[in-house]
Protein backbone atom coordinates (compact mmCIF):
# COMPACT_ATOMS: atom_id res chain seq x y z
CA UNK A 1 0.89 4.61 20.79
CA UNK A 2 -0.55 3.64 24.27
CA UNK A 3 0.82 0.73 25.95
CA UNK A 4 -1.62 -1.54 25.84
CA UNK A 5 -4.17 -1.36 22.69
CA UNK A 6 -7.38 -3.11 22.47
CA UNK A 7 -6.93 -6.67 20.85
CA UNK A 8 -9.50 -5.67 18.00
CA UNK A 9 -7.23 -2.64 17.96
CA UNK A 10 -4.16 -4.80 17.57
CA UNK A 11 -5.52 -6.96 14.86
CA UNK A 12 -7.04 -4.00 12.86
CA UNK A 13 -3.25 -2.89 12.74
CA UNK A 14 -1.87 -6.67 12.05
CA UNK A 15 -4.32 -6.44 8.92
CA UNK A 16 -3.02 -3.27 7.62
CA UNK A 17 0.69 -4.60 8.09
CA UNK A 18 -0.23 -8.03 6.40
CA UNK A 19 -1.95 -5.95 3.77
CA UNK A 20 1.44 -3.87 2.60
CA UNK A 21 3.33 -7.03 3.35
CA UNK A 22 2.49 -8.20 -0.42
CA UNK A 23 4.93 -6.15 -3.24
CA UNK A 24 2.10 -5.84 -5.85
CA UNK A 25 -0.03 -4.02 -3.15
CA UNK A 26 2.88 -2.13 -2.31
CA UNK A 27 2.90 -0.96 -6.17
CA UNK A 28 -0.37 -0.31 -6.23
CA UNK A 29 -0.06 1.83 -3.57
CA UNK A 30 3.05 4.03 -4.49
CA UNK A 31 1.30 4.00 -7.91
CA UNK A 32 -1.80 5.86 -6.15
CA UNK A 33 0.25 8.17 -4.11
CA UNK A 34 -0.12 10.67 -7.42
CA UNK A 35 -3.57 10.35 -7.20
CA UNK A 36 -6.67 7.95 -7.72
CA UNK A 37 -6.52 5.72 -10.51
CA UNK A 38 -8.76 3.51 -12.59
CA UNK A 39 -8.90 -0.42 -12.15
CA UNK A 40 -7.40 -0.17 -16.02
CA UNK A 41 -4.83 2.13 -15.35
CA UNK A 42 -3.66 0.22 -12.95
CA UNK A 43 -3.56 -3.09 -14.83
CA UNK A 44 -1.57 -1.19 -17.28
CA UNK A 45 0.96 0.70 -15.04
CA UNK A 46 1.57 -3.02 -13.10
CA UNK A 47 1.91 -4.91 -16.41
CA UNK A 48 -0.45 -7.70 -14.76
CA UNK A 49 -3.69 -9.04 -15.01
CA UNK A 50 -7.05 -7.12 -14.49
CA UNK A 51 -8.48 -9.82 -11.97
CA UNK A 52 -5.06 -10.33 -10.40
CA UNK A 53 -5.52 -6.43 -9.78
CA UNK A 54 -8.72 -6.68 -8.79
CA UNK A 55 -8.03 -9.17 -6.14
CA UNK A 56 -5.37 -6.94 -4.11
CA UNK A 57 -7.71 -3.91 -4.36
CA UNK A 58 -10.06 -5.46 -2.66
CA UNK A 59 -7.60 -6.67 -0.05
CA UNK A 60 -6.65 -2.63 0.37
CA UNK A 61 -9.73 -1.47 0.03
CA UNK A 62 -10.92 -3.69 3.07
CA UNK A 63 -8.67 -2.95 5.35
CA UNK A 64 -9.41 0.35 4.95
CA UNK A 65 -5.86 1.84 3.07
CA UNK A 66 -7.96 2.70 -0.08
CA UNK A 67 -11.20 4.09 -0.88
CA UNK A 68 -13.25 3.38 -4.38
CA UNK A 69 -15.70 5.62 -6.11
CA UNK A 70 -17.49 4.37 -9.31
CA UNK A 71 -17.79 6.88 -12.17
CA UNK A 72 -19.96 5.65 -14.97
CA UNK A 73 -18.50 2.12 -16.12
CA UNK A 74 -14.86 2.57 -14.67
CA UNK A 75 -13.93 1.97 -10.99
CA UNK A 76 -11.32 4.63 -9.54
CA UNK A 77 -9.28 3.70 -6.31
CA UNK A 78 -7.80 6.24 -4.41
CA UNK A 79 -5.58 6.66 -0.93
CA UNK A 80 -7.76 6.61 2.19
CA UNK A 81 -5.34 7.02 4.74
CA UNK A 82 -2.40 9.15 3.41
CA UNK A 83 -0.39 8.63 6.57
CA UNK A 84 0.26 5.25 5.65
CA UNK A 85 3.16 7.16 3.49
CA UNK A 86 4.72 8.66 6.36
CA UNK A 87 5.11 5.25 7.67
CA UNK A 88 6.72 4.29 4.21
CA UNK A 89 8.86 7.16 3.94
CA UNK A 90 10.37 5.82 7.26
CA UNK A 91 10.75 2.24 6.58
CA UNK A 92 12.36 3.04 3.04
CA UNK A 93 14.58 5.66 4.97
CA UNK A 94 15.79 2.69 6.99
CA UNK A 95 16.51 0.52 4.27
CA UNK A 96 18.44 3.11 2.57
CA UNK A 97 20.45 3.41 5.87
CA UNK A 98 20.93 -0.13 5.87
CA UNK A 99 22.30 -0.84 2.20
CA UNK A 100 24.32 2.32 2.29
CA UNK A 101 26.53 0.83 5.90
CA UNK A 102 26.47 -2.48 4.14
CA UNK A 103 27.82 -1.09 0.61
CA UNK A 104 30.50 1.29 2.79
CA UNK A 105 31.61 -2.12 4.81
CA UNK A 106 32.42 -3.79 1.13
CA UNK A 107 33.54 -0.60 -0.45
């Protein structure tokens, strides 16, 4: 990353950090790494509400982490930006690092 960024650059990214900051969004996300989904399918992989599904979709899909294609009465969300798993993959690598020191220092 350059050293200094554009400040609408630097809030574009603040958005997409604020946007996986939420768990359910983080759900719906590893939930769509398989591949896109219906709005309905997703209520009933979450075990939650349709609107409170609804709500962090749109949330994803503005900030540009999803994309959204209708096909005849259903919805179906899908990954936009499949590097945001690399970025995942990394974080979760970390926090594996983490718990495993932790559980070796009470072990």
């Amino acid at each position: 990353m350059a050293k200094e960024l554009p400040t609408e650059t630097i809030e574009l990214i603040a958005q997409r950090f604020r946007a996986m900051g939420e768990p359910m969004r983080l759900r719906i996300l590893m939930a769509l790494r398989a591949g896109e989904l219906s709005v309905t399918e997703l209520v009933e992989q979450q075990e939650t509400s349709q609107a409170n599904i609804s709500k962090h979709l749109q949330v994803l899909t503005a900030c540009g982490l999803l994309t959204r294609r209708k096909q005849g009465l259903n919805v179906l969300y899908a990954i936009a930006d499949p590097g945001i798993f690399s970025m995942c993959d990394t974080v979760c690598g970390s926090i594996k690092k983490h718990l495993d020191a932790q559980a070796k220092a009470l072990g």
